[in-house]
Protein backbone atom coordinates (compact mmCIF):
# COMPACT_ATOMS: atom_id res chain seq x y z
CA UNK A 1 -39.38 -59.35 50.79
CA UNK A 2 -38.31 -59.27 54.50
CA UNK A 3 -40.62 -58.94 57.14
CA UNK A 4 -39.54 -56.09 59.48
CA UNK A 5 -40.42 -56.14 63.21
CA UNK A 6 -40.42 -54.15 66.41
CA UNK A 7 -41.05 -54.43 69.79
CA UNK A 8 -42.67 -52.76 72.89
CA UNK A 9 -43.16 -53.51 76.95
CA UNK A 10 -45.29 -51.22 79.11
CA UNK A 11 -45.19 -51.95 82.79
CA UNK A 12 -47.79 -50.34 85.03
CA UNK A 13 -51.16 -48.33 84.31
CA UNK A 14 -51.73 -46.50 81.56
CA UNK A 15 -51.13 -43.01 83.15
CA UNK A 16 -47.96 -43.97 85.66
CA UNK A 17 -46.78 -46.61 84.01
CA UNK A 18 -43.69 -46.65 81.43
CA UNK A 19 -42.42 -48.69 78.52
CA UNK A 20 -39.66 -49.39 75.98
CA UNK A 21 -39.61 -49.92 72.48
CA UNK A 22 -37.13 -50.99 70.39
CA UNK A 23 -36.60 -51.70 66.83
CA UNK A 24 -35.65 -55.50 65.52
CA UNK A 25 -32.81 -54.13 64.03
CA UNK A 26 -31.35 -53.10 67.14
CA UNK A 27 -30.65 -49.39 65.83
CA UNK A 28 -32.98 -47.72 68.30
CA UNK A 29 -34.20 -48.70 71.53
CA UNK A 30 -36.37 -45.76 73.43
CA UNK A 31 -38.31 -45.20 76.69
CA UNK A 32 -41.93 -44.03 76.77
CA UNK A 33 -44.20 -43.01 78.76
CA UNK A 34 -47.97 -41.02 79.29
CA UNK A 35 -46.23 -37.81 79.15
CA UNK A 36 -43.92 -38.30 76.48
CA UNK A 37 -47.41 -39.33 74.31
CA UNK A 38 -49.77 -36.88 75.67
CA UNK A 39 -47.81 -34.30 76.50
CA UNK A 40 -44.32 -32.57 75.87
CA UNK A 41 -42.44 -35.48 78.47
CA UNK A 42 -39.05 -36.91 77.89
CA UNK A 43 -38.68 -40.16 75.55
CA UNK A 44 -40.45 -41.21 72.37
CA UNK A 45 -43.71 -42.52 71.34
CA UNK A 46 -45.17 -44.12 68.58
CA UNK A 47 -46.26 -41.25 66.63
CA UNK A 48 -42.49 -40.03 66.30
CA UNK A 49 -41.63 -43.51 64.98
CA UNK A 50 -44.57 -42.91 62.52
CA UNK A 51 -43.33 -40.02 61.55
CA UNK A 52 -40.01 -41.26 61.10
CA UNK A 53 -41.12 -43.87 59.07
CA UNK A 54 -43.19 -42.05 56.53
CA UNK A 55 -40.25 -39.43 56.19
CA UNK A 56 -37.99 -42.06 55.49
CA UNK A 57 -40.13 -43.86 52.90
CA UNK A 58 -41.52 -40.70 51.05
CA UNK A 59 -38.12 -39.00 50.64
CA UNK A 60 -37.53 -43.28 49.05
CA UNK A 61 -40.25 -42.75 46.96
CA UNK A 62 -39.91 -38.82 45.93
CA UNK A 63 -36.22 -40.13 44.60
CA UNK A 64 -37.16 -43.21 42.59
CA UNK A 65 -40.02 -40.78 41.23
CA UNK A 66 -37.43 -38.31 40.38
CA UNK A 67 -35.21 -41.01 38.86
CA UNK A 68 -37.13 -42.57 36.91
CA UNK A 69 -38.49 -39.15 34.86
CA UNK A 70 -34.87 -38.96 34.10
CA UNK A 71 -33.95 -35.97 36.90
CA UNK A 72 -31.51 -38.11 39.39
CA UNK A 73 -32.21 -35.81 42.85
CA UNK A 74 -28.55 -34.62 44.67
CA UNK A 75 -30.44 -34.81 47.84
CA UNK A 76 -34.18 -35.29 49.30
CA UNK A 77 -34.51 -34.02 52.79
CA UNK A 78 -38.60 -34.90 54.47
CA UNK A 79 -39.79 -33.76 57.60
CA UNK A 80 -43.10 -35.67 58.69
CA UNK A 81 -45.64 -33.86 60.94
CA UNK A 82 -47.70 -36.69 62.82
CA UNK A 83 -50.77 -34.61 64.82
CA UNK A 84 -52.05 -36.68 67.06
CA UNK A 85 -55.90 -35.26 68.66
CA UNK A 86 -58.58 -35.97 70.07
CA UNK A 87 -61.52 -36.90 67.80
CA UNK A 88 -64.57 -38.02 69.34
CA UNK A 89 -63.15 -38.39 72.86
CA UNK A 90 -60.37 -41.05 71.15
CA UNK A 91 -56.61 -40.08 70.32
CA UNK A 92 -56.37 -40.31 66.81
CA UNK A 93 -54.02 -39.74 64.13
CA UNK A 94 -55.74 -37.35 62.38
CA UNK A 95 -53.21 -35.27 59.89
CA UNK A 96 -49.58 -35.56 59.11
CA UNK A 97 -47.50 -33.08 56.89
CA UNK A 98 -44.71 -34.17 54.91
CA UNK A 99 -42.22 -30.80 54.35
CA UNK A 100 -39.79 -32.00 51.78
CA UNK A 101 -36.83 -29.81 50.04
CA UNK A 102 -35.17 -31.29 47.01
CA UNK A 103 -32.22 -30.79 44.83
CA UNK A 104 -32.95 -31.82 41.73
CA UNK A 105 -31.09 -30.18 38.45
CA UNK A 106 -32.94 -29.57 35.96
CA UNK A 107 -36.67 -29.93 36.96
CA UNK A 108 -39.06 -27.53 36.36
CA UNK A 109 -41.44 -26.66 40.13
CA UNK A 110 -44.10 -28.21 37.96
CA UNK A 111 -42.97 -31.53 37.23
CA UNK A 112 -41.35 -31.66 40.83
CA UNK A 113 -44.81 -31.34 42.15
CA UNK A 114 -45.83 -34.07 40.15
CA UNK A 115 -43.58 -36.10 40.83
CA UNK A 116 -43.93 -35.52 45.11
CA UNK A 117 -47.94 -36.13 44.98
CA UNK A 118 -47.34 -39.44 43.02
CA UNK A 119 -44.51 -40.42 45.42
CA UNK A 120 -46.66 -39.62 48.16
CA UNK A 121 -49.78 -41.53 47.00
CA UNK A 122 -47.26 -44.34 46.22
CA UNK A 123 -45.38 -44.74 49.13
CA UNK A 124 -45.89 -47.77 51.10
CA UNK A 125 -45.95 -46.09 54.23
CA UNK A 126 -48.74 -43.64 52.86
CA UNK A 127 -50.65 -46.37 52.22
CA UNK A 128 -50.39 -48.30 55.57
CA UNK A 129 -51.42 -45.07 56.75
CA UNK A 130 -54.20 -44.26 54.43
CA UNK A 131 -56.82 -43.93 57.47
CA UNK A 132 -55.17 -41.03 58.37
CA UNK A 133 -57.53 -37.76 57.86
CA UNK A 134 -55.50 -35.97 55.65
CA UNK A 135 -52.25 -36.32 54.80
CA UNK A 136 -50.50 -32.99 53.63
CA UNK A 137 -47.60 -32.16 51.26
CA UNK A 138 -45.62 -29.34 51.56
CA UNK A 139 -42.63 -29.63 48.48
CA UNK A 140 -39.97 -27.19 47.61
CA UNK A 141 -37.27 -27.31 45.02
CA UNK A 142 -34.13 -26.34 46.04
């Protein structure tokens, strides 16, 4: 298996200084900064590219899942919801929510609901970020 990799420089103090992080691939490159982390600033951070990566890897999973009990998906869409607090005077990841819609013919809501908690306990991603205090599912069929 490949090993993937990404990168990140910060110049300056925590609070005024500013970084950039970009992905080995070369398909994103961002700025980032204390506000855009702590507060509603402009640029990324690395709970977005958390987020991003668990969406991408669950709505993965959910499909293989899907495939493999015989009901091929049309489409898987995620949204991940990384909530980043303060928990004993340290940021900390402490939930995320994964909101997924699926089109899937011929399910029925209960097997698709199987199906999404075993993708999401499968997931590599979900695993990496087991530490996490809870991690949420939120699954509709379409």
């Amino acid at each position: 298996m490949p090993v993937r990799k990404a990168s990140a420089v910060w110049e300056g103090g925590l609070r005024t200084g500013k970084g950039v992080m970009r992905l080995g691939s070369q398909a994103f490159e961002g700025p980032y900064s204390f506000p855009s982390r702590f507060e509603e600033g402009a640029g990324t951070n690395p709970e977005e590219l958390i987020a991003a990566a668990h969406a991408g890897c669950f709505s993965m999973a959910l499909s293989a899942a899907l495939e493999g009990a015989g009901y091929p998906p049309k489409r898987v869409s995620t949204e991940a919801r990384v909530h980043l607090e303060t928990v004993e005077g340290r940021p900390t990841l402490a939930r995320i929510e994964l909101v997924t819609e699926a089109e899937v013919p011929g399910i029925s809501p209960e097997e698709f609901l199987r199906l999404a908690e075993e993708a999401k306990a499968g997931c590599p991603v979900s695993r990496a970020l087991a530490g996490v205090g809870e991690v949420r599912l939120e699954a509709r069929l379409l």
